[in-house]
Protein backbone atom coordinates (compact mmCIF):
# COMPACT_ATOMS: atom_id res chain seq x y z
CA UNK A 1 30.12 -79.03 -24.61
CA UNK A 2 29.30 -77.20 -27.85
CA UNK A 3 28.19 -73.73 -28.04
CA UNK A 4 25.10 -75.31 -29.57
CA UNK A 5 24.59 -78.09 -27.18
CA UNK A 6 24.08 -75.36 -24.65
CA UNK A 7 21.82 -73.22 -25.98
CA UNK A 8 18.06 -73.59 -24.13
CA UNK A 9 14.77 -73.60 -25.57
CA UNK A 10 12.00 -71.10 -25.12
CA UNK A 11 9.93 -72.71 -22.94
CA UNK A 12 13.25 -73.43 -20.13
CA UNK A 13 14.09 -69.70 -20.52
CA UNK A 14 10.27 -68.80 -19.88
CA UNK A 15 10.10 -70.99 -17.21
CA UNK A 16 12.97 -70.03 -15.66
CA UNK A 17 12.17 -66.63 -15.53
CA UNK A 18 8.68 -67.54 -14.39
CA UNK A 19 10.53 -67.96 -10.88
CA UNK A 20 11.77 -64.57 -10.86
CA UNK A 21 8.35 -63.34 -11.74
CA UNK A 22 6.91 -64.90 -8.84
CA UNK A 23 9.36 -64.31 -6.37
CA UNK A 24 8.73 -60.12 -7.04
CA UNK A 25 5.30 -60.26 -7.14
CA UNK A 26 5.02 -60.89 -3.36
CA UNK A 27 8.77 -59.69 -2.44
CA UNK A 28 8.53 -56.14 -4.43
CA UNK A 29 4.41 -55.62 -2.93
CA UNK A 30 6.25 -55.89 0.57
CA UNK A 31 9.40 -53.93 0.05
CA UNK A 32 7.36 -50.81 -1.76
CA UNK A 33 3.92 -51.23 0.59
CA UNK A 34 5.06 -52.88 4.00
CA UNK A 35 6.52 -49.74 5.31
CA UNK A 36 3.29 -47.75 4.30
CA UNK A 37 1.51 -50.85 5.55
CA UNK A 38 3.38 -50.09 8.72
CA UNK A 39 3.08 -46.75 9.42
CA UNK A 40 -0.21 -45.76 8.37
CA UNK A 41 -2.34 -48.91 8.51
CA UNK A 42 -0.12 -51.50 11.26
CA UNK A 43 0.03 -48.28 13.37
CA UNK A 44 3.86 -48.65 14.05
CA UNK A 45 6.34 -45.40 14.39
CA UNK A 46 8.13 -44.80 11.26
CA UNK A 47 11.61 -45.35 13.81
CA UNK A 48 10.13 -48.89 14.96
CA UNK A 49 9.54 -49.76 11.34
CA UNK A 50 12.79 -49.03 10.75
CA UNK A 51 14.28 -51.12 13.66
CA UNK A 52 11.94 -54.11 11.92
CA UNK A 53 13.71 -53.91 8.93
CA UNK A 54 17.16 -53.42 10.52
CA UNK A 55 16.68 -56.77 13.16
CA UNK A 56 15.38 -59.09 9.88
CA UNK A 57 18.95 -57.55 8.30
CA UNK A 58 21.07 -58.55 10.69
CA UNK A 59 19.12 -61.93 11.06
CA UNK A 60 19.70 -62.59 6.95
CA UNK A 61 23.17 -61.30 7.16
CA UNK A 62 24.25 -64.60 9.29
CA UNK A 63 21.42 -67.00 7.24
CA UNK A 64 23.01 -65.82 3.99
CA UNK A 65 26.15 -67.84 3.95
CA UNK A 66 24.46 -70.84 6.13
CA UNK A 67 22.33 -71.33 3.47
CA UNK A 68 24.85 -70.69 0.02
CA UNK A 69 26.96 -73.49 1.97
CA UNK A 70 23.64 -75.82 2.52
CA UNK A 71 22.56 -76.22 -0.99
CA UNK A 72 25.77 -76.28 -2.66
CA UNK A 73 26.36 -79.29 -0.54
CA UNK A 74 23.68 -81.36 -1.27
CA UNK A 75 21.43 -82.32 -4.30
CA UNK A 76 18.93 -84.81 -4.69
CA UNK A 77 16.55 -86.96 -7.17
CA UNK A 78 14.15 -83.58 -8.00
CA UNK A 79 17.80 -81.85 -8.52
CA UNK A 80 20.26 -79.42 -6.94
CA UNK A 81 18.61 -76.04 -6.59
CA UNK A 82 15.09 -76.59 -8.19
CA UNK A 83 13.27 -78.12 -5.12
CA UNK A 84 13.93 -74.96 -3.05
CA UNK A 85 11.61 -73.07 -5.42
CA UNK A 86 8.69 -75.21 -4.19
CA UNK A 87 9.57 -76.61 -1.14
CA UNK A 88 11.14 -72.85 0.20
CA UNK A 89 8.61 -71.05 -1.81
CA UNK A 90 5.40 -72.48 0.13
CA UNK A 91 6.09 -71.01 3.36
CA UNK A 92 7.49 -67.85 2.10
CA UNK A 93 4.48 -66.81 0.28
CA UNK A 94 2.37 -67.63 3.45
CA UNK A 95 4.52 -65.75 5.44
CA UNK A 96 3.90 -63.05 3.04
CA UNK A 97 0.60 -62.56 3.64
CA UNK A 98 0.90 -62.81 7.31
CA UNK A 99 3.79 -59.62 7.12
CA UNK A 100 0.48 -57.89 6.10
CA UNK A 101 -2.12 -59.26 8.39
CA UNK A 102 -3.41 -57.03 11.47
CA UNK A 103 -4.81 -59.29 14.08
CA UNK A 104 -4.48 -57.02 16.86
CA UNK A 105 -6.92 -54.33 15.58
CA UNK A 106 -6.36 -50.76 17.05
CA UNK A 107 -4.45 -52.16 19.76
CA UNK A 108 -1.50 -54.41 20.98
CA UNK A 109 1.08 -52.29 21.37
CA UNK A 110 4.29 -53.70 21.96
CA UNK A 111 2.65 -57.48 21.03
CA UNK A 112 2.13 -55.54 17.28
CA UNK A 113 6.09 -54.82 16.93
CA UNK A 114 6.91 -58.33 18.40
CA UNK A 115 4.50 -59.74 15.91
CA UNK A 116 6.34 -57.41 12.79
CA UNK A 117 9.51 -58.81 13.88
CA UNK A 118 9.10 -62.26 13.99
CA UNK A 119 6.88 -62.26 10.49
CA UNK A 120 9.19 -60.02 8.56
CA UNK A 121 12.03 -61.95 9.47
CA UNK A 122 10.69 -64.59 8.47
CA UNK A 123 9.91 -63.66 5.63
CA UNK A 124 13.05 -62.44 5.17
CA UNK A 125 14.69 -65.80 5.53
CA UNK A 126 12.60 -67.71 3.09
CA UNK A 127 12.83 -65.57 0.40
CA UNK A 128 16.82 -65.93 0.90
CA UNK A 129 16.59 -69.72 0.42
CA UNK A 130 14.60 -69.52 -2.54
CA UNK A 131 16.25 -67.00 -4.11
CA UNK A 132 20.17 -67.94 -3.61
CA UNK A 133 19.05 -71.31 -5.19
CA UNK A 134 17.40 -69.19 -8.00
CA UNK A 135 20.40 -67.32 -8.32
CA UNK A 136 22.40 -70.68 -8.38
CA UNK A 137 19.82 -72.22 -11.00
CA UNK A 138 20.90 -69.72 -13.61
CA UNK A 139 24.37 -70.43 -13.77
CA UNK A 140 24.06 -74.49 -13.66
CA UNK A 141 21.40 -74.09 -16.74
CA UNK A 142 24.68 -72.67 -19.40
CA UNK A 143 28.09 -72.28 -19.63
CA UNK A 144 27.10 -69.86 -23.44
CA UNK A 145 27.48 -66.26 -22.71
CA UNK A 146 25.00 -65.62 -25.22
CA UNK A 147 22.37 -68.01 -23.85
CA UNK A 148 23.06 -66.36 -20.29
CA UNK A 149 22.70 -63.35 -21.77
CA UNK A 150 19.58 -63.78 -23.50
CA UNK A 151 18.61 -66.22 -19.98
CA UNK A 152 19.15 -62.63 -18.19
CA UNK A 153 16.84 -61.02 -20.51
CA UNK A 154 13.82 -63.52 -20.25
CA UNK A 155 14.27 -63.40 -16.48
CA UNK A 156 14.71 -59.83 -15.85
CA UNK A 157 12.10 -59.11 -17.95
CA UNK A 158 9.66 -61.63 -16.31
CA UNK A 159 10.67 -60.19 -13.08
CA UNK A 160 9.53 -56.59 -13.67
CA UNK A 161 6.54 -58.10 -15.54
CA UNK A 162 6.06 -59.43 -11.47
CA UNK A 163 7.14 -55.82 -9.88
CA UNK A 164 4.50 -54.11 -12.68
CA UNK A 165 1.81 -56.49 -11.46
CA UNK A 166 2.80 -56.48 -7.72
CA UNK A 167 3.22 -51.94 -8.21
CA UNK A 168 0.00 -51.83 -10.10
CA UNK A 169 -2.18 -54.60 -8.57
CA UNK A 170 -1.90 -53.82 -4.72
CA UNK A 171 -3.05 -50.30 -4.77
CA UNK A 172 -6.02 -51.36 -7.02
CA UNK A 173 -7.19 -54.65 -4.93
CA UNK A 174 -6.85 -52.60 -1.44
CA UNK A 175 -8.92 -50.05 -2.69
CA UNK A 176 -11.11 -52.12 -4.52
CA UNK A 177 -11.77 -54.57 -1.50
CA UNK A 178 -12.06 -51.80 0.73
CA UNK A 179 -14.30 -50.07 -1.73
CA UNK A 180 -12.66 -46.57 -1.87
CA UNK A 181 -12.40 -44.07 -4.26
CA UNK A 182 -10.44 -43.63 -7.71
CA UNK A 183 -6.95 -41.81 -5.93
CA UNK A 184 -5.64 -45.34 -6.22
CA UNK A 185 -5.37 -45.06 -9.98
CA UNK A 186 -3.04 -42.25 -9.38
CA UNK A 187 -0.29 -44.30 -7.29
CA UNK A 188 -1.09 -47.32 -9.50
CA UNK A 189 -0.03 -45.68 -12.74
CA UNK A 190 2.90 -44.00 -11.21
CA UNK A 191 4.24 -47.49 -9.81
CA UNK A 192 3.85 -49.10 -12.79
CA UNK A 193 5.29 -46.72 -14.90
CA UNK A 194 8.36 -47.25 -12.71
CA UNK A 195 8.51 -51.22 -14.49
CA UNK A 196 6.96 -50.00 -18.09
CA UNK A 197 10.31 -49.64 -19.74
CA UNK A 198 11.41 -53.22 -18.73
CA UNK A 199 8.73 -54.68 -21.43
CA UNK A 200 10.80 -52.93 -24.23
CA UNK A 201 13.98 -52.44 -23.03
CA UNK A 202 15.25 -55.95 -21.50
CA UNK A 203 14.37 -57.38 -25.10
CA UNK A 204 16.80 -55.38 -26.56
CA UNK A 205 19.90 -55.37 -23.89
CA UNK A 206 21.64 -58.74 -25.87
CA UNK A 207 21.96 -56.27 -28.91
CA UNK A 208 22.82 -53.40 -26.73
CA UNK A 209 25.64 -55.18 -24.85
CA UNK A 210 26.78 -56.20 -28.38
CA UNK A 211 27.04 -52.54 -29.08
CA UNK A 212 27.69 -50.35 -25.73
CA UNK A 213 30.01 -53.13 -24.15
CA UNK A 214 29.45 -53.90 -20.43
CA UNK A 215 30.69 -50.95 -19.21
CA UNK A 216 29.33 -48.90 -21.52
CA UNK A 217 25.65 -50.36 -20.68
CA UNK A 218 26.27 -48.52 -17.16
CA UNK A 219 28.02 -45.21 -18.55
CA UNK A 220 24.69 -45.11 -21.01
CA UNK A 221 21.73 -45.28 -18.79
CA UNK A 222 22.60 -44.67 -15.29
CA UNK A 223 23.01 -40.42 -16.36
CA UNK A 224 19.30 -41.34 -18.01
CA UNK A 225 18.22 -42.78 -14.16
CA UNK A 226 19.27 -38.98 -13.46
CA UNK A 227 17.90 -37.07 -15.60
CA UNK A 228 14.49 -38.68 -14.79
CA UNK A 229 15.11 -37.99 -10.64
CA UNK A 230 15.78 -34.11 -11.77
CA UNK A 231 13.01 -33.54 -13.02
CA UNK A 232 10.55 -35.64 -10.95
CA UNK A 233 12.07 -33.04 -8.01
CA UNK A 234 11.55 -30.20 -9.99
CA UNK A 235 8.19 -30.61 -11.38
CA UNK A 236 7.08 -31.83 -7.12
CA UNK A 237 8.09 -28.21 -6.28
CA UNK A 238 5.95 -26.77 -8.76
CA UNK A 239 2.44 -26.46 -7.39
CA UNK A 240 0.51 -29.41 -7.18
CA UNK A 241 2.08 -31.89 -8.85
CA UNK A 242 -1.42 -34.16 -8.22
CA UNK A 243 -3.43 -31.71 -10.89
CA UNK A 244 -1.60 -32.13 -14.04
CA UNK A 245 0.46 -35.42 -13.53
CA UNK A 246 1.46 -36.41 -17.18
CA UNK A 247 4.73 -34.94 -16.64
CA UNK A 248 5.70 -36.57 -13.46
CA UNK A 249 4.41 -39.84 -14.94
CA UNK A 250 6.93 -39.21 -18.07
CA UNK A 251 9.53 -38.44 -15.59
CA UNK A 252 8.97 -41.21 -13.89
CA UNK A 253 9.90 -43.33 -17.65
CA UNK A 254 12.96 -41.65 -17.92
CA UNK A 255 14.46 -42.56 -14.81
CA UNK A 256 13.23 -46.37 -14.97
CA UNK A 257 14.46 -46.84 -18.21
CA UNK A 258 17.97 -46.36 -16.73
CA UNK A 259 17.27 -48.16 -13.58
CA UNK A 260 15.83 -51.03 -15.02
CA UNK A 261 18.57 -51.37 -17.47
CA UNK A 262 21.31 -50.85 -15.34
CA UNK A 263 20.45 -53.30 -12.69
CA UNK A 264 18.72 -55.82 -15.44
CA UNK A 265 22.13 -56.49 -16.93
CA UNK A 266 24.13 -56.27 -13.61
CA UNK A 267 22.53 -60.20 -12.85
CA UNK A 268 24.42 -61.16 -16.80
CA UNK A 269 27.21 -60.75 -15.01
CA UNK A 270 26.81 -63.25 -12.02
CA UNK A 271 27.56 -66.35 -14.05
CA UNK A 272 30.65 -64.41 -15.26
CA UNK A 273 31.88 -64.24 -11.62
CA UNK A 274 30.70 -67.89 -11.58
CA UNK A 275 32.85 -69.24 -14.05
CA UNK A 276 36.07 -66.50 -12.43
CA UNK A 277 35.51 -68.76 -9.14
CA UNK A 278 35.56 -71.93 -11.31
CA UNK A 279 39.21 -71.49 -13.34
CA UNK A 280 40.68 -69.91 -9.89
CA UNK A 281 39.59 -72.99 -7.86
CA UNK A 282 38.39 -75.72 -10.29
CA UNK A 283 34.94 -75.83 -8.52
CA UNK A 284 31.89 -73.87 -9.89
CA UNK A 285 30.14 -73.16 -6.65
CA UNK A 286 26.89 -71.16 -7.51
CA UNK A 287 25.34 -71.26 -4.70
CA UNK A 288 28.00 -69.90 -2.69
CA UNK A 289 28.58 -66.89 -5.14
CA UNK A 290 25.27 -66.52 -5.18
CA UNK A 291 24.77 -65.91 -1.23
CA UNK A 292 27.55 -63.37 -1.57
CA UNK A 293 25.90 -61.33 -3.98
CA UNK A 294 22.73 -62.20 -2.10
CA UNK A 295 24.47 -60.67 1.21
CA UNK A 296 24.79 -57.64 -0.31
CA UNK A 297 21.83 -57.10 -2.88
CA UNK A 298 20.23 -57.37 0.57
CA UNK A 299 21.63 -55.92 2.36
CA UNK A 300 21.25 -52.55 -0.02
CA UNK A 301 17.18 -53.52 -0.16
CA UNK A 302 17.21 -53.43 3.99
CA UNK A 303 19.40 -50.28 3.97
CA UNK A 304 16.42 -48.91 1.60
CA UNK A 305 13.91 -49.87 3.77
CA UNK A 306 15.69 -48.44 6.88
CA UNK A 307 16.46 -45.25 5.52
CA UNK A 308 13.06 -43.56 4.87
CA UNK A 309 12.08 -44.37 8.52
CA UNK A 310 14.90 -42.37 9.61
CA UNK A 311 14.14 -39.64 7.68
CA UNK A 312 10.36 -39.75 7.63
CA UNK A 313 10.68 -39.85 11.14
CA UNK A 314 13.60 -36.88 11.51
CA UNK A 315 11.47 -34.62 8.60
CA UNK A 316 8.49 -34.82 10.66
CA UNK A 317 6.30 -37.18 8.69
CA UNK A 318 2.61 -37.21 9.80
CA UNK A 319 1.59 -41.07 9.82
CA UNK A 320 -2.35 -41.65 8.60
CA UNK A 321 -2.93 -37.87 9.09
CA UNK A 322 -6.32 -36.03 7.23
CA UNK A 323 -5.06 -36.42 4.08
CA UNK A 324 -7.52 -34.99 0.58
CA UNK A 325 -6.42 -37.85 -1.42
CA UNK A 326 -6.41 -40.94 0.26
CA UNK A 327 -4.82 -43.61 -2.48
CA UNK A 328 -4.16 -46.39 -0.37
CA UNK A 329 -6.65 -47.31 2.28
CA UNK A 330 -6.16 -48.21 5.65
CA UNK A 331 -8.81 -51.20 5.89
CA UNK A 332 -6.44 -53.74 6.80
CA UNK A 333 -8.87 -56.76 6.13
CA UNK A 334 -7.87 -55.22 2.45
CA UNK A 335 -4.68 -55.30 2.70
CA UNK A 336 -5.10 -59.04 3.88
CA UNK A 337 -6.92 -60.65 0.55
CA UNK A 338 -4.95 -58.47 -1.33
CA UNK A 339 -1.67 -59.95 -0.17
CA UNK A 340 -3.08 -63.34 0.14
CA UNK A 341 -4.15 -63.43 -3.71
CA UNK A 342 -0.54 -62.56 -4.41
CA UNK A 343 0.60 -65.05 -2.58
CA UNK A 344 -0.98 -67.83 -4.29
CA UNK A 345 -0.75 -66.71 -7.48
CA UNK A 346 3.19 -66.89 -6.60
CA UNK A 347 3.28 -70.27 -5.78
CA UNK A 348 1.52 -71.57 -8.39
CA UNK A 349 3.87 -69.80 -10.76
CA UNK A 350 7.24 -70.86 -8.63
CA UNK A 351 5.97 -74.32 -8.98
CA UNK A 352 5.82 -74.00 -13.12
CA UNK A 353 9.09 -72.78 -12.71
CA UNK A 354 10.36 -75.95 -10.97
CA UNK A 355 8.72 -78.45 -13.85
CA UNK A 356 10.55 -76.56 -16.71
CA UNK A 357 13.72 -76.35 -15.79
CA UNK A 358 16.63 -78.79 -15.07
CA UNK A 359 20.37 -78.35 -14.08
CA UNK A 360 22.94 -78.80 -16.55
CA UNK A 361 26.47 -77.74 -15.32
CA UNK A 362 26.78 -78.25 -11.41
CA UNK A 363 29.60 -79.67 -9.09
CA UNK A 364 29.88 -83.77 -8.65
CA UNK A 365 29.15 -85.03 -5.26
CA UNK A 366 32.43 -85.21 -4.33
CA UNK A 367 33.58 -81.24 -4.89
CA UNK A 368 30.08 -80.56 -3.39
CA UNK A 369 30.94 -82.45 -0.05
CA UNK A 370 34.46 -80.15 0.43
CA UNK A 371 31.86 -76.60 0.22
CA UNK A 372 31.98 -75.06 3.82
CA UNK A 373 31.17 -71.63 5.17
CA UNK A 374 34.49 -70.31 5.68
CA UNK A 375 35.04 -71.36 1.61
CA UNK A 376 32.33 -67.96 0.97
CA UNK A 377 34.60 -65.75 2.45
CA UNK A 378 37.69 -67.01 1.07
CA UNK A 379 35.74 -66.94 -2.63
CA UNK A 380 35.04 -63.27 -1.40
CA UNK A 381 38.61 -62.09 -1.15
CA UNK A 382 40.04 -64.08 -3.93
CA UNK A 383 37.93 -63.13 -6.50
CA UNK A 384 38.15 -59.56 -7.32
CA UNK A 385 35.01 -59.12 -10.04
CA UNK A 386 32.48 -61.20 -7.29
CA UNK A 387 34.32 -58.12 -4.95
CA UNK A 388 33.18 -55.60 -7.36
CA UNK A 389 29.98 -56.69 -9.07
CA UNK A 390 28.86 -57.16 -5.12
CA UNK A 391 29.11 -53.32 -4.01
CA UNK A 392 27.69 -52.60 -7.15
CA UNK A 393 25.17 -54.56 -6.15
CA UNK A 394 24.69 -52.78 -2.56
CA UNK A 395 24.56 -49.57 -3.96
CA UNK A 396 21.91 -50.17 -6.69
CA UNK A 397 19.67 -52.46 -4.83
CA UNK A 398 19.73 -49.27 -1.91
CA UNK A 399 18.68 -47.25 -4.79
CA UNK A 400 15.92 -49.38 -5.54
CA UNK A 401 14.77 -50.14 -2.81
CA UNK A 402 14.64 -46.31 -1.63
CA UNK A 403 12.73 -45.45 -4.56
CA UNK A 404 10.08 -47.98 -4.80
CA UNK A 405 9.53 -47.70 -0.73
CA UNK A 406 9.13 -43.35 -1.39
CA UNK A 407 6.97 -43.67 -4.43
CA UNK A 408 3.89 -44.93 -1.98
CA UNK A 409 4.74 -41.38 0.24
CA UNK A 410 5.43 -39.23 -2.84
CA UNK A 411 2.01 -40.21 -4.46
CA UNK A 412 -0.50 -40.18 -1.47
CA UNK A 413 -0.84 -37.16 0.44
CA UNK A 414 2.42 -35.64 -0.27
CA UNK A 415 0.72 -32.14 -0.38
CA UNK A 416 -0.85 -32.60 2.96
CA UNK A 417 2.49 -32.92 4.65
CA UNK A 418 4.75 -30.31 6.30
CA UNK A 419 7.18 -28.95 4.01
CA UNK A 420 10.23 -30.49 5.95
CA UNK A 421 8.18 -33.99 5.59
CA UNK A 422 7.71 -32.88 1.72
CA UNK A 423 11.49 -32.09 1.25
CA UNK A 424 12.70 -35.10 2.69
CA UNK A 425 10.46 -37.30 0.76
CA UNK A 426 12.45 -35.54 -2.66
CA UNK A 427 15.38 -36.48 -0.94
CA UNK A 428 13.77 -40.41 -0.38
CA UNK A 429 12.42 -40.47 -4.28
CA UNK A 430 15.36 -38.43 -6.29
CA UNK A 431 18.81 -37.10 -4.11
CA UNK A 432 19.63 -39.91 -2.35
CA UNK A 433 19.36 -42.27 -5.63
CA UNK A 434 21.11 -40.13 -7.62
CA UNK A 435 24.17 -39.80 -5.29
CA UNK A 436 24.35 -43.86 -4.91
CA UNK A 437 23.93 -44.42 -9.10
CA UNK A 438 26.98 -42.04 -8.91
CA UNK A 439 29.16 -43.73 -6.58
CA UNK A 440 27.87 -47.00 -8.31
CA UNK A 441 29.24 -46.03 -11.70
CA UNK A 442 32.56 -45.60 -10.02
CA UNK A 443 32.40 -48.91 -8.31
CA UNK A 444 31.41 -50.78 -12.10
CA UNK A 445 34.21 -49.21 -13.78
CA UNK A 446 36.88 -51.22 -11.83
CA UNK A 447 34.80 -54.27 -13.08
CA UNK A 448 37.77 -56.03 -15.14
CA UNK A 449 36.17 -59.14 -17.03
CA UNK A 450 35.67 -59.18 -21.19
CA UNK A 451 34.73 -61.48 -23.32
CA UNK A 452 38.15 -62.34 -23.86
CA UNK A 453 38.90 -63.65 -20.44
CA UNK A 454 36.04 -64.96 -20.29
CA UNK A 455 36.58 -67.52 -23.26
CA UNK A 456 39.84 -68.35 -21.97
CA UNK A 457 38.40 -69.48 -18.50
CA UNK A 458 35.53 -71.87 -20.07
CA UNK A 459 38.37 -73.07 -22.27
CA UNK A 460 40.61 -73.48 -19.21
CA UNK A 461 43.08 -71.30 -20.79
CA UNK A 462 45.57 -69.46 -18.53
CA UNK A 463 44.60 -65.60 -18.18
């Protein structure tokens, strides 16, 4: 197939990332407000939280590879991997909402941790078999680097357009619906200035992976990530960081403009590992890959989760305390609507997805048929970039994750707290992330595919 046969038209590469979009709008509003959700309006201990998030974990960790091996043995008349975006996505996004729903009031006890469990993990489940079909989708659309590259832009843009609306919009609805007062502007701008880069930086990463290289894209802006986490600490020592909060909001640009860059082009390099797996064993199993990067890129958001419940809870954190500046309300019939507008608005968008897009390289029936479970981890220690890219993965999704699940404790009532609690929320927001992107960096540069090996694999060249 010609380079020009495969390039895609605007309205596939919109559409596709339309499914990214949606997926984040409901998955990033849980993994940044579920554990405040939790603590402060659920009423669980920040160490049962934590436990929540560890079970659904260890519950994904043995769905992941069930489900890479289910869809990349069967297809049928809608397509391969499309269907999962609607028929997947429905119950997800209902099971959303329900992660945030409260129906035992002030009381329940252990019936409100059973209750977590069961509709976080389920949760957890769904979005794993729409997204590792997502994942998939991408790399049956084009064999082009360019067009995957430019496929990577659309959709990583489109999916921070989803964490911006999903940061921004569920501080404003809760306190709208629960009619509070304006401190929910404050955590709103600060969460969505963690995504503002993403609308003028993703445009431009084809160009800059022209220039930097694919290495280079790492060496450029994780040290920017850095520099954006030393001075958010700093200025949070100074005073009140609540009074004059320009600075920490500029802060707050610099370090997403190398987070959102470094782990926007990391999914440009999936399809690479893709087509590795394809001239090492003549099949180009995407879904499979996919659940192995899925393993871990989860794995790192649940280690993200778990981790500021363990130190929350060791730093002394005072859960829905008297706090001056109450940004996010505890009315939980809020927190409800709010959640259950998101939800919606998902799956109407996952559907759109679905109708614009349509598989274009993918295994025949009969290669499909010989994909088992044990084939994941044999793809896993045979292929030494999916090896790589995956820690890298791990590492960076951790930091993520850590970040966006601080920012809600960082930004509401962090001077109310005792100073261990304070200190250890620093740690949450800036150390800890900056001690991953390091050991990140050094897990990337071992990552040994160019665009030179690359050409001879889709040409079936020996390497």
């Amino acid at each position: 197939m010609s380079k020009e046969a495969d390039r895609l038209g605007w309205r596939v590469r919109i559409g596709f990332g339309a499914g990214d979009f949606a997926q984040n709008l409901v998955y990033v509003a849980a993994c940044m407000y579920l554990p405040f959700f939790y603590t402060d309006v659920f009423g669980l201990a920040p160490t049962v939280a934590a436990a929540v998030f560890l079970v659904a974990q260890i519950a994904d960790f043995l769905w992941n590879p069930l489900v890479g091996a289910f869809i990349d043995r069967r297809s049928s008349c809608w397509g391969k991997y499309r269907p999962y975006l609607v028929f997947a996505g429905l119950p997800f996004v209902v099971f959303a909402a329900l992660c945030f729903w409260n129906p035992f009031g002030s009381c329940g006890g252990v019936w409100k941790a059973a209750y977590a469990y069961a509709t976080y993990t389920g949760f957890t489940l769904l979005f794993t078999l729409v997204n590792v079909a997502y994942g998939a989708l991408n790399a049956s659309l084009s064999r082009d680097t360019e067009e995957i590259a430019v496929l990577t832009s659309v959709r990583v843009f489109m999916a921070n357009a989803g964490c911006f609306a999903a940061a921004v919009g569920v501080p404003v609805l809760v306190a709208w619906l629960s009619g509070s007062r304006d401190a929910s502007w404050r955590l709103a701008l600060f969460m969505g200035f963690g995504f503002l880069p993403s609308f003028f930086l993703m445009p431009l990463v084809p160009s800059l992976r022209r220039r930097l290289g694919r290495k280079g894209m790492f060496y450029a802006f994780v040290p920017l990530a850095i520099v954006g986490m030393a001075a958010m600490y700093a200025l949070s020592r100074i005073g009140r960081m609540y009074d004059s909060p320009g600075l920490l909001y500029a802060a707050q640009v610099v370090k997403a403009s190398g987070i959102i860059v470094t782990t926007g082009y990391m999914w440009a390099l999936v399809p690479e590992v893709v087509a590795c797996s394809e001239h090492l064993t003549g099949r180009r199993i995407s879904g499979m890959v996919n659940a192995i990067i899925g393993v871990f890129f989860r794995a790192g958001m649940a280690v993200g989760r778990i981790v500021p419940g363990v130190v929350l809870a060791w730093t002394g954190y005072r859960a829905g305390g008297p706090r001056e500046d109450v940004a996010l309300p505890a009315d939980p019939g809020a927190w409800l609507w709010t959640m259950a507008a998101l939800a919606l608005v998902a799956f109407a968008v996952l559907a759109f997805s679905c109708s614009q897009t349509r598989e274009r390289v993918v295994m025949d029936a009969a290669t499909s048929a010989q994909v088992g479970i044990g084939e994941m981890w044999r793809e896993f220690r045979r292929n030494a970039p999916l090896r790589i890219l995956a820690v890298f993965f791990l590492f960076m999704f951790t930091v993520m994750s850590i970040g966006n699940v601080a920012g809600a404790y960082f930004m509401d009532g962090f001077d109310m707290q005792p100073p261990l609690a304070q200190e250890g929320i620093r740690w949450l927001v800036c150390v800890i992330p900056t001690i991953l992107m390091v050991i990140a960096t050094a897990v990337i540069a071992r990552y040994p595919l160019t665009d030179d090996l690359l050409d001879r694999m889709n040409h079936h060249m020996p390497l």
